[in-house]
N, C-alpha and C. Protein backbone atom coordinates (compact mmCIF):
# COMPACT_ATOMS: atom_id res chain seq x y z
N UNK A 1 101.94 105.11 97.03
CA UNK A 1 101.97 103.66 97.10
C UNK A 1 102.06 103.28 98.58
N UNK A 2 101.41 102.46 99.18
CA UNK A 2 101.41 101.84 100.42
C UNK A 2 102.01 100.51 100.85
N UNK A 3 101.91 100.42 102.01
CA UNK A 3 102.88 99.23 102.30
C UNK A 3 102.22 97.98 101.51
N UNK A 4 101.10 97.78 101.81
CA UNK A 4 100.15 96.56 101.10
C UNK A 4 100.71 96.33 99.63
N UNK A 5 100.82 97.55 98.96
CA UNK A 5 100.93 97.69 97.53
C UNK A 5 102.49 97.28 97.52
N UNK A 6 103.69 97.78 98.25
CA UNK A 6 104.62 97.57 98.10
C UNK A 6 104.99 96.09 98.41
N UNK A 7 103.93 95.10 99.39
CA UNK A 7 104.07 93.78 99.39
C UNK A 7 103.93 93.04 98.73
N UNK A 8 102.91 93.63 98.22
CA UNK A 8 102.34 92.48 96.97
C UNK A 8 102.72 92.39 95.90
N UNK A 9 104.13 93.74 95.45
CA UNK A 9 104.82 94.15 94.47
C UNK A 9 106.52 93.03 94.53
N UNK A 10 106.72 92.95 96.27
CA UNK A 10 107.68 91.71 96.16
C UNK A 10 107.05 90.23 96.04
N UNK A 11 106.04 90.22 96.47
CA UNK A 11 105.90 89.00 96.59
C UNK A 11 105.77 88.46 94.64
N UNK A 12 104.83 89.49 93.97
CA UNK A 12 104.77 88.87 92.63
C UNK A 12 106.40 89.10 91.88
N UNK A 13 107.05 89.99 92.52
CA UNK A 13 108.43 89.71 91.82
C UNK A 13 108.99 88.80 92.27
N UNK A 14 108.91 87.79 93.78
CA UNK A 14 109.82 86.57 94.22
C UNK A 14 109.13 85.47 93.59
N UNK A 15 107.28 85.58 92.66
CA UNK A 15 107.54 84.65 92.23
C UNK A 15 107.42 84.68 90.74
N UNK A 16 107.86 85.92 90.29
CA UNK A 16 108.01 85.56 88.53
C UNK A 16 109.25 84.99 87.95
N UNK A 17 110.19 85.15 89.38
CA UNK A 17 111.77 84.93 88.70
C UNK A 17 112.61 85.71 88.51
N UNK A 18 112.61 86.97 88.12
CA UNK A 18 113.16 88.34 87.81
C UNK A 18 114.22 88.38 88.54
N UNK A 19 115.38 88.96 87.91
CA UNK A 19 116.24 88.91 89.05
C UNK A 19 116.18 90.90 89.58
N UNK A 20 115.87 91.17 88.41
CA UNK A 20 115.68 92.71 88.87
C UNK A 20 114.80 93.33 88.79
N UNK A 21 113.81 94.21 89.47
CA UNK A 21 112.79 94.77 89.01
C UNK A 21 112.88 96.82 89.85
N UNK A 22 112.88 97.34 88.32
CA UNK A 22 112.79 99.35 89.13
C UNK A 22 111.51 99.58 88.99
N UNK A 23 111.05 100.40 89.87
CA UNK A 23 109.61 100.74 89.48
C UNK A 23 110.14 102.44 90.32
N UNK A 24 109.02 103.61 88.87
CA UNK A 24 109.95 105.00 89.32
C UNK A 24 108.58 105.48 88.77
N UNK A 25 108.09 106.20 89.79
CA UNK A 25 106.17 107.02 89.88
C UNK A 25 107.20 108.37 90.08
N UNK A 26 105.96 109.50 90.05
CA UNK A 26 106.55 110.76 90.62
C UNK A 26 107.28 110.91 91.62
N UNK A 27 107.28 110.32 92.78
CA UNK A 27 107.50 110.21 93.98
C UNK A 27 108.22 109.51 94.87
N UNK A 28 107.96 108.43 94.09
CA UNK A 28 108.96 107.00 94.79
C UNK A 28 109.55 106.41 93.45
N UNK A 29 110.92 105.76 93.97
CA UNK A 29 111.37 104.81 93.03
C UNK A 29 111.50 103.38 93.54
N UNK A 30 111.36 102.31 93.36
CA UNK A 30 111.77 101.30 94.11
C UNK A 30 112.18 100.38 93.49
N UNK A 31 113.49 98.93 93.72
CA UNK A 31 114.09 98.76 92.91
C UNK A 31 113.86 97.46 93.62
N UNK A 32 113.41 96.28 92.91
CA UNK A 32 113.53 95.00 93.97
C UNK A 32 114.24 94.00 93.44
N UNK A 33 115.43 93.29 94.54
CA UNK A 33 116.69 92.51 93.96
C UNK A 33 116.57 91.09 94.29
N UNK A 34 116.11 90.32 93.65
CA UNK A 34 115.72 88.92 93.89
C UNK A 34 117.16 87.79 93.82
N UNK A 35 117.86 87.14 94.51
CA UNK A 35 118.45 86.29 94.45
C UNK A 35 118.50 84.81 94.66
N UNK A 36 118.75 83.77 95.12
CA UNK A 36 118.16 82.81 95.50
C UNK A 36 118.47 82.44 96.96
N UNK A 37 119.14 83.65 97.99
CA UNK A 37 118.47 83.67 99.27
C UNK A 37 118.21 84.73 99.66
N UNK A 38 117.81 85.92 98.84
CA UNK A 38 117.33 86.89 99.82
C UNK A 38 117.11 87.67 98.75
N UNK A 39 115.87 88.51 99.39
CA UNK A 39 115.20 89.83 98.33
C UNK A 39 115.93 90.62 98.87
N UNK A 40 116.16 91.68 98.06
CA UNK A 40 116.49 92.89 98.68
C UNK A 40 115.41 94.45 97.77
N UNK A 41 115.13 95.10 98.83
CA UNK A 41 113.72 96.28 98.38
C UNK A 41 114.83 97.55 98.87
N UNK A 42 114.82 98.38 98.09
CA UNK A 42 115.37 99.70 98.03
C UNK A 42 114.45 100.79 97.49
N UNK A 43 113.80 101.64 98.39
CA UNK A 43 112.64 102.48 98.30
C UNK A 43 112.88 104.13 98.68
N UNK A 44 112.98 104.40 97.16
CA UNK A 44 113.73 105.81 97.24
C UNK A 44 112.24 107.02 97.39
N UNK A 45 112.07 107.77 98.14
CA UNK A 45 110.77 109.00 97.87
C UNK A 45 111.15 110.18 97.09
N UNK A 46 110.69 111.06 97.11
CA UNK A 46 111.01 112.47 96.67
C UNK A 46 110.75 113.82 97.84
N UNK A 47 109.85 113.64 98.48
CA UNK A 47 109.41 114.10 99.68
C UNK A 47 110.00 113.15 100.83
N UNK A 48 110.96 113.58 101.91
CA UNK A 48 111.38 112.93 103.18
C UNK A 48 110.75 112.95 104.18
N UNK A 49 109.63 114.12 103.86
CA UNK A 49 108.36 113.65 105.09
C UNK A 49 107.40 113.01 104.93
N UNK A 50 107.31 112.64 103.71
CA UNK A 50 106.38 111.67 103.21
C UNK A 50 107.03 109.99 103.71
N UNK A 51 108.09 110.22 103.56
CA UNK A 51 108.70 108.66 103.82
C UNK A 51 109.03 108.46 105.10
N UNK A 52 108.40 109.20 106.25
CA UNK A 52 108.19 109.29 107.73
C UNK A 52 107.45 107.64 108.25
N UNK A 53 106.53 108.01 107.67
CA UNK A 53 105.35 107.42 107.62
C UNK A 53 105.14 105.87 107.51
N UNK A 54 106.19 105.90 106.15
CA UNK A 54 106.23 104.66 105.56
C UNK A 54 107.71 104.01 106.48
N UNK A 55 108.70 103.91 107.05
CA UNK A 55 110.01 103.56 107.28
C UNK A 55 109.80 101.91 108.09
N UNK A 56 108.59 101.51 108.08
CA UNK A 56 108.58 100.27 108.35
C UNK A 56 108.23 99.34 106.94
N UNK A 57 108.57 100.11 105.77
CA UNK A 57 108.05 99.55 104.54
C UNK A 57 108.94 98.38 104.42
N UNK A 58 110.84 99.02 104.80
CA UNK A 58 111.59 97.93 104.00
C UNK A 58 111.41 96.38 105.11
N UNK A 59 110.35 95.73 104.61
CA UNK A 59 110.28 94.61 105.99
C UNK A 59 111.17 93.59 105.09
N UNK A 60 111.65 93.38 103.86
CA UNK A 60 112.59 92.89 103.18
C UNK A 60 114.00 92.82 103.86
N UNK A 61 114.13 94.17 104.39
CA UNK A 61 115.24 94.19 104.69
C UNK A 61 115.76 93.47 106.30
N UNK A 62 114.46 93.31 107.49
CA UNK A 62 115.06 92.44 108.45
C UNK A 62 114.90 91.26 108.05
N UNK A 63 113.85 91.09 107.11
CA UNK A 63 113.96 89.52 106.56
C UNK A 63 115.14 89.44 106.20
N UNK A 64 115.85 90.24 105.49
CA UNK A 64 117.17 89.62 104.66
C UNK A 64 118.48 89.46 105.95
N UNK A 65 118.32 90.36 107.07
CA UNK A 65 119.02 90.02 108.13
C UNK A 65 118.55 88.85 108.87
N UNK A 66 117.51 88.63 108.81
CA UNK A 66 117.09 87.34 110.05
C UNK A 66 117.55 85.96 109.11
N UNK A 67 117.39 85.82 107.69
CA UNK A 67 117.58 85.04 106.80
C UNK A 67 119.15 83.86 107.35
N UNK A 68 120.03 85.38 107.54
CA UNK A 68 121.34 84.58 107.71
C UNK A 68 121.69 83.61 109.23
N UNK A 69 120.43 83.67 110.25
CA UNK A 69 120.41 83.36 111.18
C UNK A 69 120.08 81.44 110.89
N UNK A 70 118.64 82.00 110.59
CA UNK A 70 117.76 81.53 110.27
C UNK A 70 118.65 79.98 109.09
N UNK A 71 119.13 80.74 108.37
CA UNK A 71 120.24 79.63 107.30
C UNK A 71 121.43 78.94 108.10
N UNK A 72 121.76 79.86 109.17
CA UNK A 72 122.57 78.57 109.96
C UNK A 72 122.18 78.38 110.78
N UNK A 73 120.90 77.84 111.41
CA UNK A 73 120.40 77.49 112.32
C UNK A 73 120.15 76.32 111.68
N UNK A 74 119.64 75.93 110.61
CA UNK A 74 118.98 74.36 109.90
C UNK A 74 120.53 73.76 109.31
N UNK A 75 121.27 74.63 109.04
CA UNK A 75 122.39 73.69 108.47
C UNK A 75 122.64 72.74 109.60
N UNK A 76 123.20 73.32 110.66
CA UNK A 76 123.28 72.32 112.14
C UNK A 76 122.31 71.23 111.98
N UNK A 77 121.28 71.47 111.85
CA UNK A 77 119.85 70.89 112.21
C UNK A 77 119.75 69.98 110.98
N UNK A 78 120.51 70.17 109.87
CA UNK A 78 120.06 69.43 108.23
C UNK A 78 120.08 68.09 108.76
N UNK A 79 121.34 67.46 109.53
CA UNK A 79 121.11 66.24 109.28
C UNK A 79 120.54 65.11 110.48
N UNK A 80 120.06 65.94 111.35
CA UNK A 80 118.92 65.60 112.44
C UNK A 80 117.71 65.62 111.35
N UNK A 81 117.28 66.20 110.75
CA UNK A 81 115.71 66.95 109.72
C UNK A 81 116.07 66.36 108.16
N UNK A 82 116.66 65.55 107.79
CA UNK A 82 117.33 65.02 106.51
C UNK A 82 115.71 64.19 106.32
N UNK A 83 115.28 63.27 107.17
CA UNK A 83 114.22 62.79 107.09
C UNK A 83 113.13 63.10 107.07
N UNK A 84 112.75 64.35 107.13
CA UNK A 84 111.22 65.20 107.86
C UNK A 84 111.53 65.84 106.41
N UNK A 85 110.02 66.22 106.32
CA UNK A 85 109.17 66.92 104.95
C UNK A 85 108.68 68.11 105.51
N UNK A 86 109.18 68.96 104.86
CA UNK A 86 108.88 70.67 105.43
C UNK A 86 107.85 71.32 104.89
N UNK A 87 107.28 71.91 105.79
CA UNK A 87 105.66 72.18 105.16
C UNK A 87 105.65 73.96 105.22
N UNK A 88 105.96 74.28 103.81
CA UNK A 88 106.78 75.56 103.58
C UNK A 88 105.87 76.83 103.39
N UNK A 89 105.57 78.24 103.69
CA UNK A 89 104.36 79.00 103.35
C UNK A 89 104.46 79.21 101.67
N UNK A 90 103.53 79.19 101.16
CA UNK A 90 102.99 79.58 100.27
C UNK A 90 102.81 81.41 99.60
N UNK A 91 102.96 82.22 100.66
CA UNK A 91 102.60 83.33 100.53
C UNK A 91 103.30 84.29 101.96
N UNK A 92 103.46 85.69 101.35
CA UNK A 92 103.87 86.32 102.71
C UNK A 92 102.46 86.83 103.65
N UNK A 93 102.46 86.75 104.86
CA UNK A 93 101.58 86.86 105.33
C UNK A 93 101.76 86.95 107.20
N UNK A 94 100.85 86.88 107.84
CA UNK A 94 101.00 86.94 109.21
C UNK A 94 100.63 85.42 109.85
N UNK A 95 101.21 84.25 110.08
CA UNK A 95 101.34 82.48 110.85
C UNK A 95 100.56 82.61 111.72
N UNK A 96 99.38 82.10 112.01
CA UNK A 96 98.28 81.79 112.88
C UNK A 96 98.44 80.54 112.91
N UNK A 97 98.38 79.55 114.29
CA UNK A 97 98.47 78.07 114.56
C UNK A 97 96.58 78.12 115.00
N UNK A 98 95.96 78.94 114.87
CA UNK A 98 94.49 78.88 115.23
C UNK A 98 93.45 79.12 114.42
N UNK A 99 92.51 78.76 114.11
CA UNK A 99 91.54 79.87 113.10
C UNK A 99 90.95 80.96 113.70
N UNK A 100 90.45 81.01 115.07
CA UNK A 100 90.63 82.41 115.77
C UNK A 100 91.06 82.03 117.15
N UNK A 101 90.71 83.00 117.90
CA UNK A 101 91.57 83.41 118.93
C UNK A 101 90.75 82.30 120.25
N UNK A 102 89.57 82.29 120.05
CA UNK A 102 88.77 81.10 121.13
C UNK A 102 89.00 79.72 120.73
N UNK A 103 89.65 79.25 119.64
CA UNK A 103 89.42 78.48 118.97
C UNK A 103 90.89 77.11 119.04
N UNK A 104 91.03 76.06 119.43
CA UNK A 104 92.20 75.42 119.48
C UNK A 104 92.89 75.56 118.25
N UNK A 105 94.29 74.95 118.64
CA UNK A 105 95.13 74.76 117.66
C UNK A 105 94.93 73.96 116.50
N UNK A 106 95.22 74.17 115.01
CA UNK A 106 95.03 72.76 114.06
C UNK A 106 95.17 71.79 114.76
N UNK A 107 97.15 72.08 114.43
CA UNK A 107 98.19 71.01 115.09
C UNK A 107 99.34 70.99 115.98
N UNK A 108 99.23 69.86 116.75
CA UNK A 108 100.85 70.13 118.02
C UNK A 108 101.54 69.51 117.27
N UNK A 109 102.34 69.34 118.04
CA UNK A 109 103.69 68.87 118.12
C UNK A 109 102.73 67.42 118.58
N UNK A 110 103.06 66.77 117.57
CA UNK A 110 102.73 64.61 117.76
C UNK A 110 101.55 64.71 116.90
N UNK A 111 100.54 65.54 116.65
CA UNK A 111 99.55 65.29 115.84
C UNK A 111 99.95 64.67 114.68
N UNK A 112 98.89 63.73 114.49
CA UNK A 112 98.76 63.13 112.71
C UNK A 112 97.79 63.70 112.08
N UNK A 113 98.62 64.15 110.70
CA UNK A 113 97.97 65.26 109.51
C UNK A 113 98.24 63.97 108.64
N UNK A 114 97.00 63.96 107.44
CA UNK A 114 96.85 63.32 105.99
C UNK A 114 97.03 64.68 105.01
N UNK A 115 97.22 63.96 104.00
CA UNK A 115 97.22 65.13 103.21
C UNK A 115 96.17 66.16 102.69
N UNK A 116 96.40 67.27 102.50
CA UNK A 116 94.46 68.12 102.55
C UNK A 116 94.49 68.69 103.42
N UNK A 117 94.65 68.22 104.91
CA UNK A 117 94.39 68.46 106.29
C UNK A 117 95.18 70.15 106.64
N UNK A 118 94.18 71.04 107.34
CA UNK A 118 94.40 72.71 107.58
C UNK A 118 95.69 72.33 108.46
N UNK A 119 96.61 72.78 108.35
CA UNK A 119 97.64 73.19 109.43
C UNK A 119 98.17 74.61 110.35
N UNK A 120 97.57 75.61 109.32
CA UNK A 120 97.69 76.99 109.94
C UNK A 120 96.74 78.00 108.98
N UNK A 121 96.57 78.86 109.67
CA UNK A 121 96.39 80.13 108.38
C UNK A 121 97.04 81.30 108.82
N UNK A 122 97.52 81.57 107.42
CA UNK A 122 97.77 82.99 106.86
C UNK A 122 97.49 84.02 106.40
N UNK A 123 97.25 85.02 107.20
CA UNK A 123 96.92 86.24 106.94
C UNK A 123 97.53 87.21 105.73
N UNK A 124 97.15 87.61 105.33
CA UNK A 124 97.39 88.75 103.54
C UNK A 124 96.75 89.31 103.18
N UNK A 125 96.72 90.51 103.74
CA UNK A 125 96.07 91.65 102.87
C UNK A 125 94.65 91.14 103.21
N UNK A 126 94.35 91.33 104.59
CA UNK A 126 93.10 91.28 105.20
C UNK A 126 92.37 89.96 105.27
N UNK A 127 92.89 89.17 103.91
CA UNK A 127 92.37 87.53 103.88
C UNK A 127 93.07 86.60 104.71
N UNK A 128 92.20 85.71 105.51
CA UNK A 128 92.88 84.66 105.85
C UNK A 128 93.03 83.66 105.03
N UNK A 129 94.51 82.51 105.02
CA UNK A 129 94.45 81.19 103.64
C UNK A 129 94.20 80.36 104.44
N UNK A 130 93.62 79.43 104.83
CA UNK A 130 94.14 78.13 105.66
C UNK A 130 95.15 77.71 104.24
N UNK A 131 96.22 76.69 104.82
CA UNK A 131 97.44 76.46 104.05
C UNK A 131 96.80 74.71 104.94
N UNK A 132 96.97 73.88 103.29
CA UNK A 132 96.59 72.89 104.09
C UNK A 132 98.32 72.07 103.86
N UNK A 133 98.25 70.99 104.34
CA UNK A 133 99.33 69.81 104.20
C UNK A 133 99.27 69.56 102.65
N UNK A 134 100.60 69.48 102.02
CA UNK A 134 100.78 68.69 101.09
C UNK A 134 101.28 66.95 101.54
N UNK A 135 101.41 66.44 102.63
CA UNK A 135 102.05 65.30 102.86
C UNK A 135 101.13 64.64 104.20
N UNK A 136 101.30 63.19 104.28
CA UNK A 136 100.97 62.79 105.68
C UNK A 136 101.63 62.43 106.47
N UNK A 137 101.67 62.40 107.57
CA UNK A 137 102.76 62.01 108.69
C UNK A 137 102.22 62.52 109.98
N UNK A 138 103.13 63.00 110.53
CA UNK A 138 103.29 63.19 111.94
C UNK A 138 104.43 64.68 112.30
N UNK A 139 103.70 65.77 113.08
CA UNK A 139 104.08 67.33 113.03
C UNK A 139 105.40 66.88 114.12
N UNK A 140 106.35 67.18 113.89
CA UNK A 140 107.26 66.92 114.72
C UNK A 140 107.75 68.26 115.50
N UNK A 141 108.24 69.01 114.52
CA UNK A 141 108.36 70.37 114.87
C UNK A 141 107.53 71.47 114.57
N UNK A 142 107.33 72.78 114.98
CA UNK A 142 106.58 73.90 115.04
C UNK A 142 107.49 74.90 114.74
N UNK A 143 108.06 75.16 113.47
CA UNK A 143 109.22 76.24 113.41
C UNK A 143 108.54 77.71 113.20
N UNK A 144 107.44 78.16 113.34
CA UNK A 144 107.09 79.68 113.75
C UNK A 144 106.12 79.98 114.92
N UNK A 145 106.74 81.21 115.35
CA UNK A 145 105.65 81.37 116.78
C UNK A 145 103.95 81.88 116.36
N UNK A 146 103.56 81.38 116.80
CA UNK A 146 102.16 82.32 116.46
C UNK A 146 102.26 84.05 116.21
N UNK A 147 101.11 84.43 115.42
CA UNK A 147 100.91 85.57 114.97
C UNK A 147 102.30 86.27 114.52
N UNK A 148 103.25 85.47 113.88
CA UNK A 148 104.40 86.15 113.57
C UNK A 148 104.39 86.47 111.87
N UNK A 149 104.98 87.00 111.69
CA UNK A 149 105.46 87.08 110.25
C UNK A 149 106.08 86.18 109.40
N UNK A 150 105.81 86.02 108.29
CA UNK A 150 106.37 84.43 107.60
C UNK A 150 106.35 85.49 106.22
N UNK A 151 107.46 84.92 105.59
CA UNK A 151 107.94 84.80 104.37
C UNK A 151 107.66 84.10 103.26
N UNK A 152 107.54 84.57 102.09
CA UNK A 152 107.48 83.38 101.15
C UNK A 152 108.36 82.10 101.03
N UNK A 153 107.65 80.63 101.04
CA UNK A 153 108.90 79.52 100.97
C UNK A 153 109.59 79.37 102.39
N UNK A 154 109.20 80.13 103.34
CA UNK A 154 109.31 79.98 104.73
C UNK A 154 109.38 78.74 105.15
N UNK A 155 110.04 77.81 105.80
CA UNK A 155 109.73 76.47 106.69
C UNK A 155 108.61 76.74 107.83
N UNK A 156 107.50 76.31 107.95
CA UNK A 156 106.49 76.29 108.61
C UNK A 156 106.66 75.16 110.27
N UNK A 157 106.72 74.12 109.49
CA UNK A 157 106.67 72.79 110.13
C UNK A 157 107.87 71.64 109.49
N UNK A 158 108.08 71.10 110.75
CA UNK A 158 108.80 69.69 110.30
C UNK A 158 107.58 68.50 110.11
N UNK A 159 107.90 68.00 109.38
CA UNK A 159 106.95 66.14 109.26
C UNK A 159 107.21 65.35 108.88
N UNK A 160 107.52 64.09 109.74
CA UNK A 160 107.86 62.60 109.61
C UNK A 160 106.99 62.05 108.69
N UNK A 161 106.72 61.83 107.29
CA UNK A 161 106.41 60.65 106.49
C UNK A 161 105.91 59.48 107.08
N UNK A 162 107.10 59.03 107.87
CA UNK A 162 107.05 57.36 108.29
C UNK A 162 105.24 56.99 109.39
C-alpha cells in the first residue's frame, strides 16, 4: 500500500463519519482514529525495512501536532474574524494561490470574489481542483502559504460578506 493509497484511505474515513476504522493486509495494519479535532493514523508493517521507505506516511500525525497551534491561534483571532466567512478546503491536497507557476494570483488580499469565482487550486493525487468561492465579498485574509499542504475542512481564506 502506498502513501497515495494510504491518503485517500483517511480522507474517505474523515468523511464517512467513522469514528474507527482497522485495516490488516499481510503486511501492514493500519488503524485510523477520527475525532472531531484530529485524525489520528497508526501504521503497523511486518517487514521494518519495508517501512524505511514509507516513514513520511504518518502526515496525520504532524497535522495532528500543528492542529493544536493552529486551534489557538483563531481562538485569539475568533472575535476579530466573528464577521468574515471562511472559505474552507474541500479535500486534502497541496494550496496553490496560482493555476501555474507563470501565471498571476486568483486572489489578494482586497480582491472582490462573487460566488462561483476560482480562488485557489488543489492538488490530489496528480489532479488539480480549482476550489471555487461559496460566498461574495471581499478576501481579507490569506491563511495558507503557497504550495503548502492543506487538510481537509482547512480554513483557506477569510471573507467579508459586507
Amino acid at each position: 500500500m502506498d502513501i497515495k493509497e494510504i491518503q485517500s484511505l483517511i480522507k474517505f474515513v474523515a468523511k464517512s463519519g467513522a469514528n474507527e476504522v482497522k485495516l490488516e493486509m499481510e503486511d501492514v495494519k493500519i488503524t485510523i482514529k477520527t475525532g472531531a479535532s484530529k485524525t489520528e493514523t497508526t501504521i503497523v508493517q511486518a517487514n521494518p525495512m519495508a517501512a524505511m521507505p514509507q516513514m513520511p506516511v504518518p502526515a496525520a500525525a504532524p497535522a495532528a501536532t500543528n492542529d493544536a497551534p493552529a486551534a489557538a491561534a483563531p481562538t485569539s483571532n475568533e472575535e476579530d474574524n466573528s464577521n468574515y466567512i471562511t472559505v474552507k478546503s474541500p479535500i486534502i491536497g497541496t494550496f496553490y494561490r496560482k493555476p501555474s507557476p507563470d501565471k498571476p494570483v486568483f486572489v489578494e488580499v482586497g480582491s472582490t470574489i462573487s460566488a462561483g469565482d476560482t480562488v485557489c487550486v488543489i492538488e490530489a493525487m496528480k489532479l488539480f481542483n480549482e476550489i471555487e468561492s461559496e460566498v461574495s465579498g471581499k478576501i481579507v485574509k490569506v491563511l495558507v502559504d503557497d504550495a503548502s499542504p492543506v487538510e481537509f475542512d482547512q480554513p483557506l481564506f477569510l471573507v467579508d460578506p459586507s
